[in-house]
N, C-alpha and C. Protein backbone atom coordinates (compact mmCIF):
# COMPACT_ATOMS: atom_id res chain seq x y z
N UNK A 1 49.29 -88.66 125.34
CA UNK A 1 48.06 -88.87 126.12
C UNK A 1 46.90 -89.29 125.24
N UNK A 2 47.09 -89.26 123.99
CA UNK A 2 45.92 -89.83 122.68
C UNK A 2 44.83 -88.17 123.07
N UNK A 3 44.95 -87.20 123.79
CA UNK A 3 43.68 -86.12 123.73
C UNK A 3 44.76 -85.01 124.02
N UNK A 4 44.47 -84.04 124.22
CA UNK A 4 44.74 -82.21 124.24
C UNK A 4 44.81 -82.35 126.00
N UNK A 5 46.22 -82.72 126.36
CA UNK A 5 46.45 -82.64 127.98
C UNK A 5 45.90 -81.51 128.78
N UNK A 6 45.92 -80.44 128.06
CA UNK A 6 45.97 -78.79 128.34
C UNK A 6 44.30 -78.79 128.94
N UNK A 7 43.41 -79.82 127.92
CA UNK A 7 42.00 -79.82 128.26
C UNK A 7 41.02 -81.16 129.14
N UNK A 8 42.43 -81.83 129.60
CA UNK A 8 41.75 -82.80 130.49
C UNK A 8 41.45 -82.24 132.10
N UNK A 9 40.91 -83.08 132.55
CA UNK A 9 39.97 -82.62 133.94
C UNK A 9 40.12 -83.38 134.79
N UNK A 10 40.39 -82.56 136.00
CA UNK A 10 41.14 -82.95 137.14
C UNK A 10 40.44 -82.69 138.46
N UNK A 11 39.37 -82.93 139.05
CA UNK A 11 38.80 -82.55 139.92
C UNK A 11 37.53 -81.42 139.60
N UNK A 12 37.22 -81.38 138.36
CA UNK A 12 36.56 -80.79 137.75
C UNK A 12 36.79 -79.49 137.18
N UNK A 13 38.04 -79.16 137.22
CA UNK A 13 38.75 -78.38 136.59
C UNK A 13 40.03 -78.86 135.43
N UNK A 14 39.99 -77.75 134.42
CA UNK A 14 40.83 -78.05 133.33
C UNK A 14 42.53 -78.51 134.01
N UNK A 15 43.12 -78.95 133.41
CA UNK A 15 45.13 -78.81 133.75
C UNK A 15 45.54 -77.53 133.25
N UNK A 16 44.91 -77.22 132.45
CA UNK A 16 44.88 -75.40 132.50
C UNK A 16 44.69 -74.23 133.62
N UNK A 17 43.53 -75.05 133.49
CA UNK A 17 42.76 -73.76 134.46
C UNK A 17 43.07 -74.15 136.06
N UNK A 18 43.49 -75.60 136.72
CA UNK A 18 44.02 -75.40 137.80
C UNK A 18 45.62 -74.79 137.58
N UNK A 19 46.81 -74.81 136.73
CA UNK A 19 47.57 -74.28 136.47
C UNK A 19 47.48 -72.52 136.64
N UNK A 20 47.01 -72.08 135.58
CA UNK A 20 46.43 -70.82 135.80
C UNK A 20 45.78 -70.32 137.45
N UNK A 21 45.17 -71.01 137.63
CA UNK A 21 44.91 -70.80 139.17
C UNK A 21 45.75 -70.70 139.92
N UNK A 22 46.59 -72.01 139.91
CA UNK A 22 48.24 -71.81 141.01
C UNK A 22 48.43 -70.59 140.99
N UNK A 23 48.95 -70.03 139.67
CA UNK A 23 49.70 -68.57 139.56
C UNK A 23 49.23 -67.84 140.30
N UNK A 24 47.94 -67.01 139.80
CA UNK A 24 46.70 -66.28 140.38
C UNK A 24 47.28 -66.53 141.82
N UNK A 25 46.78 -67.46 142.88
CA UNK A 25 46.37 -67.64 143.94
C UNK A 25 47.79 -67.31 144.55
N UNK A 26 48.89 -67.60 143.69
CA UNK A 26 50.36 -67.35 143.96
C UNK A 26 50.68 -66.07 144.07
N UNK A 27 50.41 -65.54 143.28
CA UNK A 27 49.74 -63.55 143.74
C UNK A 27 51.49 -63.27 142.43
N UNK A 28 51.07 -63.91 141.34
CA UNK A 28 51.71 -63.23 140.01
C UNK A 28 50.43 -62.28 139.22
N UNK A 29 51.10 -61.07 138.89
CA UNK A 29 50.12 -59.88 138.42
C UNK A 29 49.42 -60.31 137.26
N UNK A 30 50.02 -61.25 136.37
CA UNK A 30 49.53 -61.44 134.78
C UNK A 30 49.74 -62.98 134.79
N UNK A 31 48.68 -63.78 134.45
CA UNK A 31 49.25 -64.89 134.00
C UNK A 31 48.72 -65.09 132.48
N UNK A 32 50.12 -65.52 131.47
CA UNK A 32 50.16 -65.96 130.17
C UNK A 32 50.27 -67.62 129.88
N UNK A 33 49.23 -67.49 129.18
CA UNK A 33 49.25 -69.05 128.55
C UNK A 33 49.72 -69.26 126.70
N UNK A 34 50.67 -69.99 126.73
CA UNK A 34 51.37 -70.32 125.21
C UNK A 34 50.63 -71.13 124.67
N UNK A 35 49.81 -71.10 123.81
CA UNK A 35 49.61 -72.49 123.43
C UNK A 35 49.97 -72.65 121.74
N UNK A 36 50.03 -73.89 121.38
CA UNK A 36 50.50 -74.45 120.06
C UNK A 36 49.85 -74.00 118.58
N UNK A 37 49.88 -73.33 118.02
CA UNK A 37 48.99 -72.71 116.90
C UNK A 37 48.38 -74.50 116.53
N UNK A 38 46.72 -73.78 115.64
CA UNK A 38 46.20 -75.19 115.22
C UNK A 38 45.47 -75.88 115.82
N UNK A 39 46.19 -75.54 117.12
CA UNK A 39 45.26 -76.76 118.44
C UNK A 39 44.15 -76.25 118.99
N UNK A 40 42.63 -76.08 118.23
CA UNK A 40 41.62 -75.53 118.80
C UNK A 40 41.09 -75.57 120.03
N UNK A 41 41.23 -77.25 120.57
CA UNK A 41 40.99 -77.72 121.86
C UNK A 41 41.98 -76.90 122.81
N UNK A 42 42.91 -77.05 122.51
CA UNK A 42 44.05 -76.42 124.23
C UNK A 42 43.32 -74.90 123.98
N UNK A 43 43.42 -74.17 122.39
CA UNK A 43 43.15 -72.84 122.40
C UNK A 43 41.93 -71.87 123.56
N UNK A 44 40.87 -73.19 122.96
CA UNK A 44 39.49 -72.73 123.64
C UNK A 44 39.96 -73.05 125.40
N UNK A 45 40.54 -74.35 125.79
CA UNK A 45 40.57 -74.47 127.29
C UNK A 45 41.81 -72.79 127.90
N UNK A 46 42.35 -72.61 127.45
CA UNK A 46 43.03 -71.36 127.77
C UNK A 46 42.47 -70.38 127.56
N UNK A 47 41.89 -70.14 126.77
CA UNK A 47 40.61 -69.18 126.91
C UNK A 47 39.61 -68.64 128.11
N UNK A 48 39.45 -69.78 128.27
CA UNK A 48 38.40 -70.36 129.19
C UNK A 48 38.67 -69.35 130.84
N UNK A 49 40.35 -70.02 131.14
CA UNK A 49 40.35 -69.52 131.90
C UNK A 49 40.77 -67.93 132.31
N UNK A 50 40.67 -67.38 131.16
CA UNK A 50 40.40 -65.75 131.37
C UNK A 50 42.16 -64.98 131.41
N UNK A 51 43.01 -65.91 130.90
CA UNK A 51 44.50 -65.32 131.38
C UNK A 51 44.82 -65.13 129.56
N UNK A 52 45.99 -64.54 129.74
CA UNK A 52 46.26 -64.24 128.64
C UNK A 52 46.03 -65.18 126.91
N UNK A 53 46.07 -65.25 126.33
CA UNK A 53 46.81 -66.32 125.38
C UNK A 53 47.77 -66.17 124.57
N UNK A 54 48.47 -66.23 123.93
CA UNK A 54 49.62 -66.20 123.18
C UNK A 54 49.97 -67.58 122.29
N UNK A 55 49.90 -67.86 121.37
CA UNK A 55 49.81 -68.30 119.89
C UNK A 55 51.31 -68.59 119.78
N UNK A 56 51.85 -69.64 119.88
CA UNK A 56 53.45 -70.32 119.36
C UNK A 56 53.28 -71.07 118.29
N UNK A 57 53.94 -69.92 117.35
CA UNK A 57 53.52 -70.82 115.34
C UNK A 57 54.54 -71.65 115.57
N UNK A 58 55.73 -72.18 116.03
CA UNK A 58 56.63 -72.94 116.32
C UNK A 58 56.97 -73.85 117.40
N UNK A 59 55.84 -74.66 117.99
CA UNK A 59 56.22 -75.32 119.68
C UNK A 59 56.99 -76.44 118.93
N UNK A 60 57.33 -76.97 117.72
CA UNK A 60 58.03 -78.06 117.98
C UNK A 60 59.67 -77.99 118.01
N UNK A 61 60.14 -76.74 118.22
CA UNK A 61 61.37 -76.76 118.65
C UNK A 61 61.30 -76.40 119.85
N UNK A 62 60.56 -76.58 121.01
CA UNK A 62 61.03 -77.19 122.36
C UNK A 62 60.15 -76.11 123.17
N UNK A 63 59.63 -76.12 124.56
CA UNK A 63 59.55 -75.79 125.64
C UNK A 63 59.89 -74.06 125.45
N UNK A 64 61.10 -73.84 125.03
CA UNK A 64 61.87 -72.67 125.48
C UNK A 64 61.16 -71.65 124.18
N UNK A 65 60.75 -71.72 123.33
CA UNK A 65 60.13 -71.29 122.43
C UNK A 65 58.65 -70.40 123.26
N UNK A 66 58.25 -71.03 123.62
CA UNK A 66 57.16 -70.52 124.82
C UNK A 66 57.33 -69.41 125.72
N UNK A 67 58.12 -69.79 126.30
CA UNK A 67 58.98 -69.71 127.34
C UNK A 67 59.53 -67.92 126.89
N UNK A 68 60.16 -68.24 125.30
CA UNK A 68 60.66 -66.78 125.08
C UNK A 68 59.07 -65.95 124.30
N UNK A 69 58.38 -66.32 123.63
CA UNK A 69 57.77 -65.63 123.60
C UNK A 69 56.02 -65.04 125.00
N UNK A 70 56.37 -65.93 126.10
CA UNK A 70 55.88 -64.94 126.96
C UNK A 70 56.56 -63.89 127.69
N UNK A 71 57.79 -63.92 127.74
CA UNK A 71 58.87 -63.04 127.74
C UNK A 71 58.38 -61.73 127.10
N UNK A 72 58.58 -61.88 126.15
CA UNK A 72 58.16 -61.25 125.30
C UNK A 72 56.91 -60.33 125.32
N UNK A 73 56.19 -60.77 126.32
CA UNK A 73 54.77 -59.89 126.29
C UNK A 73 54.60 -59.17 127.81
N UNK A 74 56.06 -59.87 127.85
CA UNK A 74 56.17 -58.51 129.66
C UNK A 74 56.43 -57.26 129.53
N UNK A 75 55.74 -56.10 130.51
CA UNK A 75 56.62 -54.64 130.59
C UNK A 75 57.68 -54.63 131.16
N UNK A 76 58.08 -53.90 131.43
CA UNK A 76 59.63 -53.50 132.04
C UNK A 76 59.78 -53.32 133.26
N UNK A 77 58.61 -53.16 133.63
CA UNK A 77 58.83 -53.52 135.20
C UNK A 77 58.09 -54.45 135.46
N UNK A 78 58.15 -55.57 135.20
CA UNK A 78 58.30 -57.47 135.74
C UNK A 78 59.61 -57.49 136.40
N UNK A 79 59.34 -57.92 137.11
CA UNK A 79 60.81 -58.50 137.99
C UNK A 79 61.07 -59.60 137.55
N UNK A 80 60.44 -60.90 137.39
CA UNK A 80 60.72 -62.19 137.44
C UNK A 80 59.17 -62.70 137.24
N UNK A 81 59.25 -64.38 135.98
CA UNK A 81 58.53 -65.06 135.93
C UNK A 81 58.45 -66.31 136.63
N UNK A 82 57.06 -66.61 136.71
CA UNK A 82 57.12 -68.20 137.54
C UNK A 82 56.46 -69.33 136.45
N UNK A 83 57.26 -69.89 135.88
CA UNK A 83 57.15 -70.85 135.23
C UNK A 83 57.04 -72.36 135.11
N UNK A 84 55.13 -72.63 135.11
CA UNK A 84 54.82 -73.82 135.22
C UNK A 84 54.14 -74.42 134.26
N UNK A 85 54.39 -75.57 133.75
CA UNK A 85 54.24 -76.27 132.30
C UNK A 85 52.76 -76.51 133.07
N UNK A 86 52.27 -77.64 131.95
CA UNK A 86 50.74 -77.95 132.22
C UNK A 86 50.80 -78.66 133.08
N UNK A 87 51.99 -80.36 132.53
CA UNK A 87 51.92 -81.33 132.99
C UNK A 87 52.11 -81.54 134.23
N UNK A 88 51.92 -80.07 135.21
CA UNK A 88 51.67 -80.51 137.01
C UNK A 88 51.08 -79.89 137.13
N UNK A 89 49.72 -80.09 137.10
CA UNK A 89 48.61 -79.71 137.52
C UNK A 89 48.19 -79.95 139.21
N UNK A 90 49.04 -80.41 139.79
CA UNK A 90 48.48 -80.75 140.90
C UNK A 90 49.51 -79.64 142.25
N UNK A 91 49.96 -78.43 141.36
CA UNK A 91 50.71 -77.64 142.22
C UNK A 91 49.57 -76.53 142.35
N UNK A 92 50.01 -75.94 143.40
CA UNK A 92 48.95 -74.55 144.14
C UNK A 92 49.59 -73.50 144.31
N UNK A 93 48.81 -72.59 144.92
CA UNK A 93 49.37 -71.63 144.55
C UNK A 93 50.29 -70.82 145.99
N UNK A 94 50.38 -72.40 147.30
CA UNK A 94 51.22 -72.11 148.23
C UNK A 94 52.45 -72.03 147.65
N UNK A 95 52.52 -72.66 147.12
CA UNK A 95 54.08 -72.95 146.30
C UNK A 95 54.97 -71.96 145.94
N UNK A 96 53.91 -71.15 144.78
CA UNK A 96 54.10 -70.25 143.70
C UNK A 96 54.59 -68.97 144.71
N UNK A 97 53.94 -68.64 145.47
CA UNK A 97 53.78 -67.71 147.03
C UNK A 97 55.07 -67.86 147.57
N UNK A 98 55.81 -69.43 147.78
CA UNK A 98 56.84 -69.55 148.72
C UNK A 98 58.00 -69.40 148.23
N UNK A 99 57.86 -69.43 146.46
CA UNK A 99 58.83 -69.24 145.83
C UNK A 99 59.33 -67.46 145.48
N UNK A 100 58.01 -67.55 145.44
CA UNK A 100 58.47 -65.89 145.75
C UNK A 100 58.85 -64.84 146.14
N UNK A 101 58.86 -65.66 147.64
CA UNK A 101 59.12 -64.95 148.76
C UNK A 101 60.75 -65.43 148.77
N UNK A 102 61.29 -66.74 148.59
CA UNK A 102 62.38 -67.18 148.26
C UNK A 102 63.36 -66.34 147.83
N UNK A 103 63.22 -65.53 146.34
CA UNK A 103 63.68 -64.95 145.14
C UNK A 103 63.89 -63.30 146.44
N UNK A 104 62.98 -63.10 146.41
CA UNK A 104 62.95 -61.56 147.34
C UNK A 104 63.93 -62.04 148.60
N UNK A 105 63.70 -62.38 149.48
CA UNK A 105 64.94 -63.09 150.76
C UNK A 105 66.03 -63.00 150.62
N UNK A 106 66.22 -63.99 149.57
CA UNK A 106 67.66 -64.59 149.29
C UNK A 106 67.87 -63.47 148.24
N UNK A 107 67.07 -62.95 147.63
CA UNK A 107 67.92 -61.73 146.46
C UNK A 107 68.52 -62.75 145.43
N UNK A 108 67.92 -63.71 144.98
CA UNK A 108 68.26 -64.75 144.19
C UNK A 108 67.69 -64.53 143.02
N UNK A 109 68.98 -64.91 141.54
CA UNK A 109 68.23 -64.92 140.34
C UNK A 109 67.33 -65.81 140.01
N UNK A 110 67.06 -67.26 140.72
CA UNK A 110 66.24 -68.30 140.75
C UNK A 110 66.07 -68.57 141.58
N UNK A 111 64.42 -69.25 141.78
CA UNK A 111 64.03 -70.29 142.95
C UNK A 111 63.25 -71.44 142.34
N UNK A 112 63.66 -72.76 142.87
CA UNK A 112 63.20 -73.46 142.46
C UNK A 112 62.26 -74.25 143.78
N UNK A 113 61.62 -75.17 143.65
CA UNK A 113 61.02 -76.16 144.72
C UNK A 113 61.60 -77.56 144.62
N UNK A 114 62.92 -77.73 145.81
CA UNK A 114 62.96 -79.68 145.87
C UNK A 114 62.05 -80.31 147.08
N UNK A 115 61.93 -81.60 146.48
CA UNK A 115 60.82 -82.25 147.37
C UNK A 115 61.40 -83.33 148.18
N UNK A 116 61.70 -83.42 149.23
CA UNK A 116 62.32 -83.99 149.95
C UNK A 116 61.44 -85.14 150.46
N UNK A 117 62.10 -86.77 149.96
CA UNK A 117 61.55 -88.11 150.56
C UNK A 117 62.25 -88.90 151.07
N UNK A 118 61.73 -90.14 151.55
CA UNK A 118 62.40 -91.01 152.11
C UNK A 118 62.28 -92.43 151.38
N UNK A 119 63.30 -93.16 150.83
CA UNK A 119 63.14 -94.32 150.50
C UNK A 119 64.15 -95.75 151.48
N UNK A 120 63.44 -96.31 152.31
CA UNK A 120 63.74 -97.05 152.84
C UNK A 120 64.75 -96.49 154.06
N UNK A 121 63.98 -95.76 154.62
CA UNK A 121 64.57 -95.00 155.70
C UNK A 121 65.81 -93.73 155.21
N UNK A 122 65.78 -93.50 153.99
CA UNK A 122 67.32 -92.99 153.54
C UNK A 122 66.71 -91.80 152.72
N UNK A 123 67.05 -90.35 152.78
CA UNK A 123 66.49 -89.09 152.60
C UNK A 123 66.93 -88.89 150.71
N UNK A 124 66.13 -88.74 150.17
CA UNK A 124 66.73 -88.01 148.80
C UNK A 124 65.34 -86.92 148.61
N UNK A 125 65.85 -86.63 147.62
CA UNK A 125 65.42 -85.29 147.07
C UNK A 125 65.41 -85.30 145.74
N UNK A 126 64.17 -84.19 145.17
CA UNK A 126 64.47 -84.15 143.24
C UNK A 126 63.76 -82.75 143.12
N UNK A 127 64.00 -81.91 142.31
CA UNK A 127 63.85 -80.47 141.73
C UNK A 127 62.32 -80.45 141.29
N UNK A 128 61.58 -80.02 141.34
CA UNK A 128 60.41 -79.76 140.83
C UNK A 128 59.49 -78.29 139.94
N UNK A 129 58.79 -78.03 139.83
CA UNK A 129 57.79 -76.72 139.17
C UNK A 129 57.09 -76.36 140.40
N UNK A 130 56.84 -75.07 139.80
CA UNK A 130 57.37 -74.48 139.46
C UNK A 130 58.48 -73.61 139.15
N UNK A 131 59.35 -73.58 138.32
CA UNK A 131 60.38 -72.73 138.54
C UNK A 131 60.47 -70.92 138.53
N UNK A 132 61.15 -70.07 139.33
CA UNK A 132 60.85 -68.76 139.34
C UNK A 132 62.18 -67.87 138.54
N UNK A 133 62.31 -67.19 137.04
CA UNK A 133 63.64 -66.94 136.98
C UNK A 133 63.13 -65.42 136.96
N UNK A 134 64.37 -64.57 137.53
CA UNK A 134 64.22 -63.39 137.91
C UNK A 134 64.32 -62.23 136.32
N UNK A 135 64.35 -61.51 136.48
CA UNK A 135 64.94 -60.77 134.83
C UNK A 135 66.13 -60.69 134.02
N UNK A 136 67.10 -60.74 135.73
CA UNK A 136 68.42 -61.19 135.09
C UNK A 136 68.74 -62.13 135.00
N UNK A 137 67.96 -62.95 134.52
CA UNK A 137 68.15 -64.07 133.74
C UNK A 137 67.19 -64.32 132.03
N UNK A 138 66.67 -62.58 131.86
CA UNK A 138 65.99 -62.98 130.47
C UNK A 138 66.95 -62.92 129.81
N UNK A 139 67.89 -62.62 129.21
CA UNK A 139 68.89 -62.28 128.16
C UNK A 139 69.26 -63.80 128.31
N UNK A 140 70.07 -64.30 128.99
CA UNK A 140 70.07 -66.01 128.59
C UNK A 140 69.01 -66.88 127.94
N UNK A 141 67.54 -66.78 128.68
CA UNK A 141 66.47 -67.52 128.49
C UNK A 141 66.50 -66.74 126.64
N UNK A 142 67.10 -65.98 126.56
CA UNK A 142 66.65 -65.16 124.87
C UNK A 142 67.62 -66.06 123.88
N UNK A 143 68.29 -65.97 124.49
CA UNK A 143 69.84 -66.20 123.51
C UNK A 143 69.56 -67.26 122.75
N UNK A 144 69.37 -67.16 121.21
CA UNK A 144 69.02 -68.24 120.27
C UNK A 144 70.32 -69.19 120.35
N UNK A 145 71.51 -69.19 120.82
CA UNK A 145 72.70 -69.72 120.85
C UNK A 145 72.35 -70.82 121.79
N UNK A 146 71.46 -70.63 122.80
CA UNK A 146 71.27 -71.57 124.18
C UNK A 146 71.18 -72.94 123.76
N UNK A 147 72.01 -73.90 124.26
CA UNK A 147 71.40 -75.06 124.18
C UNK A 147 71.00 -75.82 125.18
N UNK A 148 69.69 -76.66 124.91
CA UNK A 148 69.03 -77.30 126.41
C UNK A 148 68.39 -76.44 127.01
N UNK A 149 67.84 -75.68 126.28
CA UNK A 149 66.71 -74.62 126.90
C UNK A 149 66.70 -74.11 128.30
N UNK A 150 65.61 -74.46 128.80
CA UNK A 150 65.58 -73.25 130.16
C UNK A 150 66.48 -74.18 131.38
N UNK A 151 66.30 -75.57 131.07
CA UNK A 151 67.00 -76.68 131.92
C UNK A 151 68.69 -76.36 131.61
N UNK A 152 69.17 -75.55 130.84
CA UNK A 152 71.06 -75.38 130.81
C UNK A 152 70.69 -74.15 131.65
N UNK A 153 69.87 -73.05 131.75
CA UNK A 153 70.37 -71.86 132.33
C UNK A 153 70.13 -72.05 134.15
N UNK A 154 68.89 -72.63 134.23
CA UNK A 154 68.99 -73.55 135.50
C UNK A 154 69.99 -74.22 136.04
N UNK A 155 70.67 -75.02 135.42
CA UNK A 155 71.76 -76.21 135.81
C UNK A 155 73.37 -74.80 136.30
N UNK A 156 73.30 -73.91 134.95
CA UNK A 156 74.17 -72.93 135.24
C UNK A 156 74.00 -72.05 136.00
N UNK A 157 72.61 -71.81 136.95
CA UNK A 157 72.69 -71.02 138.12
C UNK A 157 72.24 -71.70 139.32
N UNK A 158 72.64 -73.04 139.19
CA UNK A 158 72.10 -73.87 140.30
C UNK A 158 73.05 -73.36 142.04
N UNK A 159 73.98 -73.18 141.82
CA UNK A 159 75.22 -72.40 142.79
C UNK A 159 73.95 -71.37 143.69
N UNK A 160 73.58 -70.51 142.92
CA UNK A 160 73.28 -69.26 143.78
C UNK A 160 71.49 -69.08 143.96
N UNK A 161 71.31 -70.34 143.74
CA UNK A 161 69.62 -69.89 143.58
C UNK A 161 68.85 -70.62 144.89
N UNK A 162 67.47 -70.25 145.19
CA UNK A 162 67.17 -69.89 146.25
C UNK A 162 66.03 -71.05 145.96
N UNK A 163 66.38 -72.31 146.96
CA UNK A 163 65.66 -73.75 146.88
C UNK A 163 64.86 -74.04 148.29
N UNK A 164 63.61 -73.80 147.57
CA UNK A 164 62.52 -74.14 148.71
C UNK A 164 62.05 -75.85 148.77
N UNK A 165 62.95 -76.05 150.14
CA UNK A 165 62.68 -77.67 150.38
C UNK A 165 61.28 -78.21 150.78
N UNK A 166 60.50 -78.70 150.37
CA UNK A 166 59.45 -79.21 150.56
C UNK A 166 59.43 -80.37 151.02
N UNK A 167 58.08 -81.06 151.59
CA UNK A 167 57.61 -82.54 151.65
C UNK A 167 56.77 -82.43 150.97
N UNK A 168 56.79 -82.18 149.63
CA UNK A 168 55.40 -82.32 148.93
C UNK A 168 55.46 -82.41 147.36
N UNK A 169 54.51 -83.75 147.12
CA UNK A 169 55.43 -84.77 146.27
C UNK A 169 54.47 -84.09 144.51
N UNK A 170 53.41 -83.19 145.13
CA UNK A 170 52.76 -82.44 143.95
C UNK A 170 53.43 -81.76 143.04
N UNK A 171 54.88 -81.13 143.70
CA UNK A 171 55.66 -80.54 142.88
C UNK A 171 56.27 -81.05 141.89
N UNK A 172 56.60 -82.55 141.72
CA UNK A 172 57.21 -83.39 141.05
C UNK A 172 56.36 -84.32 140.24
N UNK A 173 55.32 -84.10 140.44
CA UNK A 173 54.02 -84.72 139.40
C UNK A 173 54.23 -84.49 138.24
N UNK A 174 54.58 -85.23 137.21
CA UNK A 174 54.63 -84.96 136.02
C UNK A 174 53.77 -86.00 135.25
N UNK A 175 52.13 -85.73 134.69
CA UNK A 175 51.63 -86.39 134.03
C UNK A 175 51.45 -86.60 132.52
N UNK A 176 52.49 -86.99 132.15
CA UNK A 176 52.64 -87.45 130.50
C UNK A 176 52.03 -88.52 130.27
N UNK A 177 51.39 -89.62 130.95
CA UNK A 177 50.82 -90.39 130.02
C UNK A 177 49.40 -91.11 130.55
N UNK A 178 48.79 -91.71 130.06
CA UNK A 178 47.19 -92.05 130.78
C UNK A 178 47.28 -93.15 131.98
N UNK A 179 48.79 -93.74 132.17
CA UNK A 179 48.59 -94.66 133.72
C UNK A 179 49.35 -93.54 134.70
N UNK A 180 50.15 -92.34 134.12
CA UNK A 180 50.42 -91.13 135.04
C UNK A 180 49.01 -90.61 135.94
N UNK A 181 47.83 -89.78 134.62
CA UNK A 181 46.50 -89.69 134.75
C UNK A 181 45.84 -90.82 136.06
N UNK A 182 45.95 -92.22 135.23
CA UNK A 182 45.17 -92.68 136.35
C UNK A 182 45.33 -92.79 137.66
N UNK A 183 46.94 -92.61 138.04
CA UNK A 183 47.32 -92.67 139.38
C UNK A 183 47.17 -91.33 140.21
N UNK A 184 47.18 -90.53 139.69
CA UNK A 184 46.46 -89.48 140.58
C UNK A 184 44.61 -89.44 140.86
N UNK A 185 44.41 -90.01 139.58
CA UNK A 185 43.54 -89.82 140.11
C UNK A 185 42.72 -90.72 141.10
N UNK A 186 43.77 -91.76 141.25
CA UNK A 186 43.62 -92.64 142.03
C UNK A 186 44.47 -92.30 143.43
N UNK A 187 44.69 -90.87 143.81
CA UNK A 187 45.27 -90.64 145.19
C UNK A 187 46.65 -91.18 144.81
N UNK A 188 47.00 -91.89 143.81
CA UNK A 188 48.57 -91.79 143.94
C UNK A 188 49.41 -90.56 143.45
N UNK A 189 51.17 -90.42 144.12
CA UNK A 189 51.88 -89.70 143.43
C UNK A 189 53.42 -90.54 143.73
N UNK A 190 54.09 -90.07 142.85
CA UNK A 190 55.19 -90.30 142.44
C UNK A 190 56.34 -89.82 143.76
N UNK A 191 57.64 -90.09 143.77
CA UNK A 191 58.81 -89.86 145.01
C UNK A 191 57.48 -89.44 145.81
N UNK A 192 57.08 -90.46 146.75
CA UNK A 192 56.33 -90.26 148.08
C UNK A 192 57.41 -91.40 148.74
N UNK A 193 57.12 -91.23 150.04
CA UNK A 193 58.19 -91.91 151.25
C UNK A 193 57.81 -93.56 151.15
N UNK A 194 58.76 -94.09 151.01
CA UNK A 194 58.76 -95.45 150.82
C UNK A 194 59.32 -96.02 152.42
N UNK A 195 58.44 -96.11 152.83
CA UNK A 195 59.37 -97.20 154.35
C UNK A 195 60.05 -98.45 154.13
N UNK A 196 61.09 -98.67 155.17
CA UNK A 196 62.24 -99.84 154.49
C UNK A 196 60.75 -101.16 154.48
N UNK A 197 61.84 -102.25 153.98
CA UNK A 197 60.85 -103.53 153.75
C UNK A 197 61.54 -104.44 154.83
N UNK A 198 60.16 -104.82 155.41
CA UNK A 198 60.64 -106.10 156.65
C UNK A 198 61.29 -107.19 155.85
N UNK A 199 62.73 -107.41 156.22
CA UNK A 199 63.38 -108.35 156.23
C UNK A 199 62.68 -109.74 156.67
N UNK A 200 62.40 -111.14 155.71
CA UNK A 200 61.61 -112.18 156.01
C UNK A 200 62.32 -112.85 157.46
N UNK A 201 61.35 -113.24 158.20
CA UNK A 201 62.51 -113.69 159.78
C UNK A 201 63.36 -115.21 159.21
N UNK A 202 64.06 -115.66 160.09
CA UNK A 202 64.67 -116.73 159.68
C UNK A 202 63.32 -117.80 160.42
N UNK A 203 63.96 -119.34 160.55
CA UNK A 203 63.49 -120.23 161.01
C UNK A 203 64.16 -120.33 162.34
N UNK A 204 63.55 -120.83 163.82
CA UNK A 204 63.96 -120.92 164.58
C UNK A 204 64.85 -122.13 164.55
């Protein structure tokens, strides 16, 4: 993104601090923010928004590094985390709420959110954030042996986990780069419903 994603602004709020908000409003008891040792900018925007922080002297071996050390700063009676990166900032905290309720229902070790569209009259679907993994699933998320981070223990409990179908294409927002940025903030998003294309008529 050429700047500190963690501290760009989105409606006049940080990608932090609407992140952090999802949770909150999602009605999770604690929300923890990882951020990258060094990086003063993300440090101070996580700050900011009043949730935990937690210091990763190591983010460049991957996502899951994070991931285990907020683990790490749970008590023992956490049931389950809901885990949402920065780069979708444009999720709320209905979501976070529906996934929750998901996990409790179904008695599921995971819930995830797919977003259900239409391209040219024809239905698909794609997995989105936040993801919710329950406790019995920390000992995997731990296991220094894991490979493919939190995306292998996902894929390996995809069978039994508890998938809240949506129409809502916020879940799948992933803004990595500055024409990502500009299209939201230009009211666009990504897998939204594509209607078929008029076939040109012939000549009479």
């Amino acid at each position: 993104m050429g700047t500190a994603k963690a501290a760009m602004q989105l409606d006049g709020r940080t990608f932090v601090q609407r992140v952090v908000d999802a949770l909150r409003d999602g009605g999770c008891v604690e929300v923890i923010v990882v951020v990258p040792q060094g990086e003063a900018t993300v440090t101070s925007a996580a700050r900011a928004t009043g949730a935990r922080v937690v210091v990763n002297p190591a983010p460049g071996e991957g996502p899951i590094t994070s991931m285990r050390l907020a683990i790490n700063q749970l008590e023992e009676d956490v049931d389950a985390i809901a885990w949402l990166p920065v780069d979708y900032p444009l999720v709320d905290g209905d979501i976070v709420r529906r996934l929750r309720t998901c996990v409790t229902t179904h008695s599921a070790t995971l819930a995830l959110p797919v977003h259900e569209y239409f391209v040219d009259g024809v239905r698909r679907e794609k997995r989105g954030h936040p993801a919710v993994f329950t406790r019995a699933l920390f000992s995997e998320l731990a296991d220094p042996g894991l490979d493919g981070g939190a995306r292998s223990v996902v894929h390996r409990h995809l069978g039994d986990a508890a998938l809240a179908r949506v129409r809502d294409p916020r879940v799948v927002t992933d803004i990595d780069t500055p024409s990502d940025y500009d299209a939201v903030r230009s009211g666009q998003t990504p897998f939204s419903d594509q209607p078929p294309e008029l076939a040109p008529r012939g000549r009479a």
